[in-house]
PDB file of N, CA and C in Angstrom:
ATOM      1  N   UNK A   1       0.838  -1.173   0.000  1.00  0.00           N
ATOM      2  CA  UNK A   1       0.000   0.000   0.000  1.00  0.00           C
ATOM      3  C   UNK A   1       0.888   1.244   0.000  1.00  0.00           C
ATOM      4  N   UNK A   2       0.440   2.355  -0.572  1.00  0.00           N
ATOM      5  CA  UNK A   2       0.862   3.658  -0.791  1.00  0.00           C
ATOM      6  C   UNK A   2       0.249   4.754  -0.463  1.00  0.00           C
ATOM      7  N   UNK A   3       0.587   5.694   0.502  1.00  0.00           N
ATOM      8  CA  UNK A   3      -0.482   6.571   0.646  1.00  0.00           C
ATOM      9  C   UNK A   3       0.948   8.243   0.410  1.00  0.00           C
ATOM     10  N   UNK A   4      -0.073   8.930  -0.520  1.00  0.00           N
ATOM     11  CA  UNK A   4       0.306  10.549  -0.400  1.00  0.00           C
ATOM     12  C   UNK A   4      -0.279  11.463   0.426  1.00  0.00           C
ATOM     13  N   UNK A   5       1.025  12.255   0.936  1.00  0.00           N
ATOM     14  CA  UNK A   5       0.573  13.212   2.361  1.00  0.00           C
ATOM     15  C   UNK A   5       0.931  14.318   1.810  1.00  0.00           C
ATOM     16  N   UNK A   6       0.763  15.468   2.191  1.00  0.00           N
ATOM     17  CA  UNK A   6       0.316  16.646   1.711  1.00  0.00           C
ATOM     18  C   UNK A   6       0.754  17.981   3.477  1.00  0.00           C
ATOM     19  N   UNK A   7       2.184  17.536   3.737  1.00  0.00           N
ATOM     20  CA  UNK A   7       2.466  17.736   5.223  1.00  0.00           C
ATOM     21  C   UNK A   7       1.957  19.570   4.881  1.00  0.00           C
ATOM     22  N   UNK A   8       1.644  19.746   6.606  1.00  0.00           N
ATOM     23  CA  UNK A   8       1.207  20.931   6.622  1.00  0.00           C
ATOM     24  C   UNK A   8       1.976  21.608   8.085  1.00  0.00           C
ATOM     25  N   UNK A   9       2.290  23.139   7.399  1.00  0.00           N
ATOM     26  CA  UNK A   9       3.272  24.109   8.233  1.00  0.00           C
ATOM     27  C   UNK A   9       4.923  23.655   8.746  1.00  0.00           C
ATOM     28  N   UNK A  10       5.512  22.789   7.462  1.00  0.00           N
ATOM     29  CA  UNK A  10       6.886  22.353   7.556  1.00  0.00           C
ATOM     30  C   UNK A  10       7.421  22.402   6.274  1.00  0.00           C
ATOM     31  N   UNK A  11       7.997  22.764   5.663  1.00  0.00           N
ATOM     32  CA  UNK A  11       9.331  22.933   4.631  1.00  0.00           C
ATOM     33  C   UNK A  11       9.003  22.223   3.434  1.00  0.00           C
ATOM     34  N   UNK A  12       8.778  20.884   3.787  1.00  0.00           N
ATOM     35  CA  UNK A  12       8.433  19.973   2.837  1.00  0.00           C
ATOM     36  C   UNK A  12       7.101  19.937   2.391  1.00  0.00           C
ATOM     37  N   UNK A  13       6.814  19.208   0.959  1.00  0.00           N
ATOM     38  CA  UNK A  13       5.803  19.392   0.659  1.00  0.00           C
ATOM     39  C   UNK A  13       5.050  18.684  -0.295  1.00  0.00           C
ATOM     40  N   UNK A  14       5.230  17.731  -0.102  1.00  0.00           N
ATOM     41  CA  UNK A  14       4.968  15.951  -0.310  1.00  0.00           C
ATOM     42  C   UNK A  14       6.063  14.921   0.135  1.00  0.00           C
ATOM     43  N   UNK A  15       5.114  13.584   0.638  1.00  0.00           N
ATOM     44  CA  UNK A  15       5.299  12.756   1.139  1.00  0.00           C
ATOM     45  C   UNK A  15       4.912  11.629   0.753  1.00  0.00           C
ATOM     46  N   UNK A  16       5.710  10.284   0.280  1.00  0.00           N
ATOM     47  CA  UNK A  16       5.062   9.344  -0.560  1.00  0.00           C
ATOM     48  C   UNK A  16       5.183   8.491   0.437  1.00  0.00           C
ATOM     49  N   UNK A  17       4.520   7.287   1.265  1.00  0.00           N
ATOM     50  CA  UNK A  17       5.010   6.251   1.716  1.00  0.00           C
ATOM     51  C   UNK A  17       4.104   5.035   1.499  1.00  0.00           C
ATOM     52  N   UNK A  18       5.531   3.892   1.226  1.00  0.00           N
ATOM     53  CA  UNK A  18       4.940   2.510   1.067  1.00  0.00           C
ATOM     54  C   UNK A  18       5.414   1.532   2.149  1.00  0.00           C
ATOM     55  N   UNK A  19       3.720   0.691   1.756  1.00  0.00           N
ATOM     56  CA  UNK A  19       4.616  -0.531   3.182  1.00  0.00           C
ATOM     57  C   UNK A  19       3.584  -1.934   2.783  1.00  0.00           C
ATOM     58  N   UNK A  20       4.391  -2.651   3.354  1.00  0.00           N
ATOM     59  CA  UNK A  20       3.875  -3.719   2.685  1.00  0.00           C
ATOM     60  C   UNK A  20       4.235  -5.201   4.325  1.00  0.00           C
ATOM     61  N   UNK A  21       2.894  -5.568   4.546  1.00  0.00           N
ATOM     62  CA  UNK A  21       2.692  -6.447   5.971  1.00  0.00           C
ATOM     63  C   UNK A  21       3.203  -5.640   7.512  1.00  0.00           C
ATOM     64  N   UNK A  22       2.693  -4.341   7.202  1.00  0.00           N
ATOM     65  CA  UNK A  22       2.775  -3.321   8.167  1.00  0.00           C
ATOM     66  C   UNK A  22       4.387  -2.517   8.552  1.00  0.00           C
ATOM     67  N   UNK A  23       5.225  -2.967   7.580  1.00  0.00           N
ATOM     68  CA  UNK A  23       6.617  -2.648   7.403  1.00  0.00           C
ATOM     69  C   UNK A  23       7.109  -1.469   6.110  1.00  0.00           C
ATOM     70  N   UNK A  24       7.601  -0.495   6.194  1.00  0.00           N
ATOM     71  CA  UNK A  24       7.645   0.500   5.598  1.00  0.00           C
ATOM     72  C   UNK A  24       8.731  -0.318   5.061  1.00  0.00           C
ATOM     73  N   UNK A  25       8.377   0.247   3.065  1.00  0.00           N
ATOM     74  CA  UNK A  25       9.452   0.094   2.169  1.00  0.00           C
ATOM     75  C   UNK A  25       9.887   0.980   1.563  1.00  0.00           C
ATOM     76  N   UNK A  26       9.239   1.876   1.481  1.00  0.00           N
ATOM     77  CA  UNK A  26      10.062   3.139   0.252  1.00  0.00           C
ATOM     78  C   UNK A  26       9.072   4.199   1.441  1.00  0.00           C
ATOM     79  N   UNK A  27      10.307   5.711   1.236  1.00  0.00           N
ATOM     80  CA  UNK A  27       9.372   7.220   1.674  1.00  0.00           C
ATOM     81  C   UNK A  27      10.276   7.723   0.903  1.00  0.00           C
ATOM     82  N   UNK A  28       9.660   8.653   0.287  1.00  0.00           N
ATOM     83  CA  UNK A  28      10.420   9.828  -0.420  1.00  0.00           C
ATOM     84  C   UNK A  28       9.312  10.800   0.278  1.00  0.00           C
ATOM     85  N   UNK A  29      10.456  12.092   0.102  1.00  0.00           N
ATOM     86  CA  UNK A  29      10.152  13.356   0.618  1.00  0.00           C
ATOM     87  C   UNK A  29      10.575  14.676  -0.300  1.00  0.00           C
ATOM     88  N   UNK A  30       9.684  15.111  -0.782  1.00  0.00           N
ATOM     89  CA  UNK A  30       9.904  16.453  -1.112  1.00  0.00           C
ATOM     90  C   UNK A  30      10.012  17.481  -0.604  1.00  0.00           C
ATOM     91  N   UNK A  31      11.228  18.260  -0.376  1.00  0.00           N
ATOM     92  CA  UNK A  31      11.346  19.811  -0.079  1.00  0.00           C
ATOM     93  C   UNK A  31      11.594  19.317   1.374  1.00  0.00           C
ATOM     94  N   UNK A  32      12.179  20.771   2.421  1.00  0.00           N
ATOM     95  CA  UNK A  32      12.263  20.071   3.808  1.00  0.00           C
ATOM     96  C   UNK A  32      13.792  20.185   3.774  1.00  0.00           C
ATOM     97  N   UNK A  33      14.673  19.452   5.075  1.00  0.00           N
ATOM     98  CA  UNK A  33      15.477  20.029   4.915  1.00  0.00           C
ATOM     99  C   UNK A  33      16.512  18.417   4.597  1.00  0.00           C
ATOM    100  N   UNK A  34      17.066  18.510   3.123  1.00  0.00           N
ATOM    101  CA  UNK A  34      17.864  17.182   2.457  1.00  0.00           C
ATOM    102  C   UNK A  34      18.597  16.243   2.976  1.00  0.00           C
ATOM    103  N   UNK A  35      19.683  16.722   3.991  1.00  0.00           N
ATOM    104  CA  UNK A  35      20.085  15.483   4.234  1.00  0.00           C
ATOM    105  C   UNK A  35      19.247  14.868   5.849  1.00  0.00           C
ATOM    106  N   UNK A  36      19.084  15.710   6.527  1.00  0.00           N
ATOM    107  CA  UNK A  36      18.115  15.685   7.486  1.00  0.00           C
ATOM    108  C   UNK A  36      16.960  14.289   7.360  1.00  0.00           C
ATOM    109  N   UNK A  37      16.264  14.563   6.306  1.00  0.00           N
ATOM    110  CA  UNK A  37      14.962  13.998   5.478  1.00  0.00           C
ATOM    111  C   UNK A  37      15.714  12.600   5.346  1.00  0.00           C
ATOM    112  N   UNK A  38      16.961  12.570   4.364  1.00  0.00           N
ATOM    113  CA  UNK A  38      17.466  11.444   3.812  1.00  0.00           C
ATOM    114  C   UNK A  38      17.769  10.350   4.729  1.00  0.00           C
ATOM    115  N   UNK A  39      18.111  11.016   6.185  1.00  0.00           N
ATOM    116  CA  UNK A  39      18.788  10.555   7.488  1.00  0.00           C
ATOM    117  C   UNK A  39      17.341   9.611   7.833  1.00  0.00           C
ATOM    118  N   UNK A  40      16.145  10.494   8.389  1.00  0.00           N
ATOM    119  CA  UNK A  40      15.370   9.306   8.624  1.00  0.00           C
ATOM    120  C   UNK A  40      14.760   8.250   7.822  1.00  0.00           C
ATOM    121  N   UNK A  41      14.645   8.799   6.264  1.00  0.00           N
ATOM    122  CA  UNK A  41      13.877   8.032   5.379  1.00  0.00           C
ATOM    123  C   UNK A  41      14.966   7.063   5.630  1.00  0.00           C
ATOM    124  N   UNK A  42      16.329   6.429   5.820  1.00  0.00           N
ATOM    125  CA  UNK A  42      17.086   5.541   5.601  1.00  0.00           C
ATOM    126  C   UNK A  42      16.937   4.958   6.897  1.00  0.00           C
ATOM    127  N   UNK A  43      16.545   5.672   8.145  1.00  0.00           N
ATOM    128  CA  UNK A  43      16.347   5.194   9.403  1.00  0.00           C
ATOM    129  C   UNK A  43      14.932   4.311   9.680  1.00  0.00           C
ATOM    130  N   UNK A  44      13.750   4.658   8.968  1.00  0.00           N
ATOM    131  CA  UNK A  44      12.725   4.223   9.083  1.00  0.00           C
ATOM    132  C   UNK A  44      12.244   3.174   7.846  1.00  0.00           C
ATOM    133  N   UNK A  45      13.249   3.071   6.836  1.00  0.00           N
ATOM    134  CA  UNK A  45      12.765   2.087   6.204  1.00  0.00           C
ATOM    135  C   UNK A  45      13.342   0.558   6.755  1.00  0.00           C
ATOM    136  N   UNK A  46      12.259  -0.396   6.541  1.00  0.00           N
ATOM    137  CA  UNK A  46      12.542  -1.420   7.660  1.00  0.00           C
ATOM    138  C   UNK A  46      11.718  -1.839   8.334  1.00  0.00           C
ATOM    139  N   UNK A  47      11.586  -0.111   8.926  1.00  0.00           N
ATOM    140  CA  UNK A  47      10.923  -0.169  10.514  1.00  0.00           C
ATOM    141  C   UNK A  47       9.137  -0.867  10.141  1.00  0.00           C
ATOM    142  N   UNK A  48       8.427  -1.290  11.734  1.00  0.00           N
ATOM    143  CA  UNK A  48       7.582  -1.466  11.072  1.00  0.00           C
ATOM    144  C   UNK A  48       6.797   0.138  11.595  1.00  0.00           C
ATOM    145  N   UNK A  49       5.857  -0.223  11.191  1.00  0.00           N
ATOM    146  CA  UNK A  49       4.552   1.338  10.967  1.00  0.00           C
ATOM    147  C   UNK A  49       4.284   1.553  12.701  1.00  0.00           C
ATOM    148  N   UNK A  50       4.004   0.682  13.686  1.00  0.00           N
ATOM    149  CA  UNK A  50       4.104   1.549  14.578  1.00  0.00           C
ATOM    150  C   UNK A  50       5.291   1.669  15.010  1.00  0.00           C
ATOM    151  N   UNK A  51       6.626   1.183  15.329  1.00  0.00           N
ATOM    152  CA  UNK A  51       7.439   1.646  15.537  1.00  0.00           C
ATOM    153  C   UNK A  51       8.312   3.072  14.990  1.00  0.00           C
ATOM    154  N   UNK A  52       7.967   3.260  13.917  1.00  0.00           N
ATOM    155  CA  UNK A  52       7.944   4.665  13.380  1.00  0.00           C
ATOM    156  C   UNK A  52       7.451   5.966  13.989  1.00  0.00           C
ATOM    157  N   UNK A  53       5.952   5.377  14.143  1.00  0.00           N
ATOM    158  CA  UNK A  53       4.713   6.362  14.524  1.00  0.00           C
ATOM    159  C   UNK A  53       5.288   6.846  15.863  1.00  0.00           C
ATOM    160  N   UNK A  54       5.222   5.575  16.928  1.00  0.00           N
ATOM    161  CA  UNK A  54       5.664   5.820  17.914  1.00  0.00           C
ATOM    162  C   UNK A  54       7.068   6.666  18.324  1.00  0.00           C
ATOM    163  N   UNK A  55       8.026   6.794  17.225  1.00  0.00           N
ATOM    164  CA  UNK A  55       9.562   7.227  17.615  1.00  0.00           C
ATOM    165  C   UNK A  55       9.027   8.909  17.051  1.00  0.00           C
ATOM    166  N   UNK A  56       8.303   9.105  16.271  1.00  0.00           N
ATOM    167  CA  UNK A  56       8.560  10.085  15.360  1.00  0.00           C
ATOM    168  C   UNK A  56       7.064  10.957  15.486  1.00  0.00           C
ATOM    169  N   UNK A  57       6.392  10.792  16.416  1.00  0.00           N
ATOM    170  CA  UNK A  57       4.863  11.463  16.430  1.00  0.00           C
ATOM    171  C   UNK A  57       5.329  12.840  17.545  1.00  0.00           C
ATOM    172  N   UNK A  58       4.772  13.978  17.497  1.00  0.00           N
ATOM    173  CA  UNK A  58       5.082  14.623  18.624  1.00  0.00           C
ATOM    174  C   UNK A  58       6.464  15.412  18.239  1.00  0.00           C
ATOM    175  N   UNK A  59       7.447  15.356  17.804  1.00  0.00           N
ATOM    176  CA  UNK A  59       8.788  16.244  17.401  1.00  0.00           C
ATOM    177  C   UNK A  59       8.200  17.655  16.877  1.00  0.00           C
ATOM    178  N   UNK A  60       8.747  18.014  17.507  1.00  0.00           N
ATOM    179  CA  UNK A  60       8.281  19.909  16.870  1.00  0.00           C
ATOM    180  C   UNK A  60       9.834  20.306  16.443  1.00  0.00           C
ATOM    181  N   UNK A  61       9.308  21.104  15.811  1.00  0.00           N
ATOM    182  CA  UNK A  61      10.252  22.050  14.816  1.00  0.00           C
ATOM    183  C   UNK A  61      10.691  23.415  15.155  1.00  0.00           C
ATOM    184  N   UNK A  62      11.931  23.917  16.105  1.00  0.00           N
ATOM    185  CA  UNK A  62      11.620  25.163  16.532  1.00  0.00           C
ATOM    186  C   UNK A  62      10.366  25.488  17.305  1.00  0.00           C
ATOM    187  N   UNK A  63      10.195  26.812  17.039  1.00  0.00           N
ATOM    188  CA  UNK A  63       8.451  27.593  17.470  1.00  0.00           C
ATOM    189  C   UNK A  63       7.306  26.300  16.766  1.00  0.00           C
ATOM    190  N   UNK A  64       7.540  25.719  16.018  1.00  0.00           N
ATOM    191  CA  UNK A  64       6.535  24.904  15.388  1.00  0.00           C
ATOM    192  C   UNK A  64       5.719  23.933  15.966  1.00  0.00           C
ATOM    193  N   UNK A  65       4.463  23.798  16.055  1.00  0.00           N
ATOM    194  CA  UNK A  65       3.753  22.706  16.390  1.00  0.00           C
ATOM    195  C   UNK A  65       4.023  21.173  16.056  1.00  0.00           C
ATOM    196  N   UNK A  66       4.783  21.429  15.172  1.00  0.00           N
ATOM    197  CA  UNK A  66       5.138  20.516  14.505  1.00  0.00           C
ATOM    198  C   UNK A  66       5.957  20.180  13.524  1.00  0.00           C
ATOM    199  N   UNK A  67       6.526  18.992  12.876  1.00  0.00           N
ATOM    200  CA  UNK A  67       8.100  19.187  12.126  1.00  0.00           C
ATOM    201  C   UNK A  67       7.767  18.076  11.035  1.00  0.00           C
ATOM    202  N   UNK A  68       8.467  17.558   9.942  1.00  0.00           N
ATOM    203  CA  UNK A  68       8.874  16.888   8.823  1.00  0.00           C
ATOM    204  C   UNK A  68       8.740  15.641   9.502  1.00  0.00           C
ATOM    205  N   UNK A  69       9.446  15.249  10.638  1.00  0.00           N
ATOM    206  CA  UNK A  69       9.334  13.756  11.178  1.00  0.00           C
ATOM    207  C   UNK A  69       7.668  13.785  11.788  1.00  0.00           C
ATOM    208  N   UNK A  70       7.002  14.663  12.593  1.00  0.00           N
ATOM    209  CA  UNK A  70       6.019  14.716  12.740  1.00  0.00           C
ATOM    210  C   UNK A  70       4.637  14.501  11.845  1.00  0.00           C
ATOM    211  N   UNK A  71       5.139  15.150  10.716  1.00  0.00           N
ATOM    212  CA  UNK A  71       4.001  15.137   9.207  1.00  0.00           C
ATOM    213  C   UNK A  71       4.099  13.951   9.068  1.00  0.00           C
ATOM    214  N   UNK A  72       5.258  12.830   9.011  1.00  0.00           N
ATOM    215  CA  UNK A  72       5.935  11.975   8.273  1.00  0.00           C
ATOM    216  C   UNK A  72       4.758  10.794   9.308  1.00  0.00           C
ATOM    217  N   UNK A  73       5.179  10.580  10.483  1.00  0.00           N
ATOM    218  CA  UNK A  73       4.184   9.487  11.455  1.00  0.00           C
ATOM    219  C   UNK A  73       2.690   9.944  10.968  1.00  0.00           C
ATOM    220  N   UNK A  74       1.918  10.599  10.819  1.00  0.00           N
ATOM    221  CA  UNK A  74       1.031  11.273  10.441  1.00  0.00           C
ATOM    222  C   UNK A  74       0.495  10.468   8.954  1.00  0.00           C
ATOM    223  N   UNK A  75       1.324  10.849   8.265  1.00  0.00           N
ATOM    224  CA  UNK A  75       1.643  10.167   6.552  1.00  0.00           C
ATOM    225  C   UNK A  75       1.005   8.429   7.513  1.00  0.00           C
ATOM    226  N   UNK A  76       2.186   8.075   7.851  1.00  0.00           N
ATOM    227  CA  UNK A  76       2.129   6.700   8.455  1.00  0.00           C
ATOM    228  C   UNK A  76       0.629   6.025   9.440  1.00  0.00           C
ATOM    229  N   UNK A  77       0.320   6.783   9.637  1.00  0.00           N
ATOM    230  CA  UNK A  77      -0.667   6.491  10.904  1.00  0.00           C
ATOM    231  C   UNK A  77      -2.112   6.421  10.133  1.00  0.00           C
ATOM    232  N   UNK A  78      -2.167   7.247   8.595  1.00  0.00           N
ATOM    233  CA  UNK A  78      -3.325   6.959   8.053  1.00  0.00           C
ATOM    234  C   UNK A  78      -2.650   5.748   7.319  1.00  0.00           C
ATOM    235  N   UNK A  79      -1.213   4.933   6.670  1.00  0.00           N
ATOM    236  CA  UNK A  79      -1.110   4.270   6.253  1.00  0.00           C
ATOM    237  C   UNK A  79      -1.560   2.721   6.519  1.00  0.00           C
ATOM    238  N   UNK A  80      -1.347   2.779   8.146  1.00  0.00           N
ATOM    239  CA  UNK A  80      -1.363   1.886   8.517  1.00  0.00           C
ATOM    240  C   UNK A  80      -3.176   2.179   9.202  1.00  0.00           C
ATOM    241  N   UNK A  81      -3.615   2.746   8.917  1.00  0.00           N
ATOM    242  CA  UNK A  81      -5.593   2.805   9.098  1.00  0.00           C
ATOM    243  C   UNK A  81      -6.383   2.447   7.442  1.00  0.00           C
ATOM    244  N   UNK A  82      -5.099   2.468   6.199  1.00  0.00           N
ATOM    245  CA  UNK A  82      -5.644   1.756   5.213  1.00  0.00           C
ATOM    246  C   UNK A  82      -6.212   2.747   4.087  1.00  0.00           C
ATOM    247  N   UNK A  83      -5.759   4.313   5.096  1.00  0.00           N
ATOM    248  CA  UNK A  83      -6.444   4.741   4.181  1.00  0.00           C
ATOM    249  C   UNK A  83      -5.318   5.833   2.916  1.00  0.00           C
ATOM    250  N   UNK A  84      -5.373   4.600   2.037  1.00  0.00           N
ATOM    251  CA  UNK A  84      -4.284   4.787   0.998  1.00  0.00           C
ATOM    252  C   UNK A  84      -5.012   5.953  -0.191  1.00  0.00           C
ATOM    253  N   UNK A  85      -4.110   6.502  -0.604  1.00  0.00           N
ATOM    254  CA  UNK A  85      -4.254   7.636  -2.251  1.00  0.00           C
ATOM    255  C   UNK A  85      -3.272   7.506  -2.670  1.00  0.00           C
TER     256      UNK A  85
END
């Protein structure tokens, strides 16, 4: 399954993620900050979907409510509820 996220009030500005028996296989990330992005997408592929959610839900960004790893569990949390685009 594949679902596109559409992160909101962070840098980046799409989010592709796939996973397949509740285990993330591919995330690409658009925009945001590059090697940063590259660091977890290589950290979280593997992982399974809640272990992600769980490491990466809640991180704020500066003043921000919220950050790129934050959007990213988010991405994940409807992935793993099925509800794919």
């Amino acid at each position: 399954m594949t679902i596109n996220h559409t992160p909101r009030g962070v840098c980046s500005h799409k989010m592709t993620v796939s996973a397949e028996n509740g285990i993330i296989t591919d995330v690409q990330i658009l925009g945001g900050c590059d090697g940063n992005l590259k660091g977890i997408v290589s950290l979280v592929k593997g992982m399974k979907l809640e272990d992600a959610i769980d490491k990466l839900s809640g991180i704020r960004c500066g003043g921000k409510d919220t950050s790129c790893p934050d959007q990213l569990s988010i991405a994940l949390k409807k992935l793993l509820n099925g509800e794919i685009s």
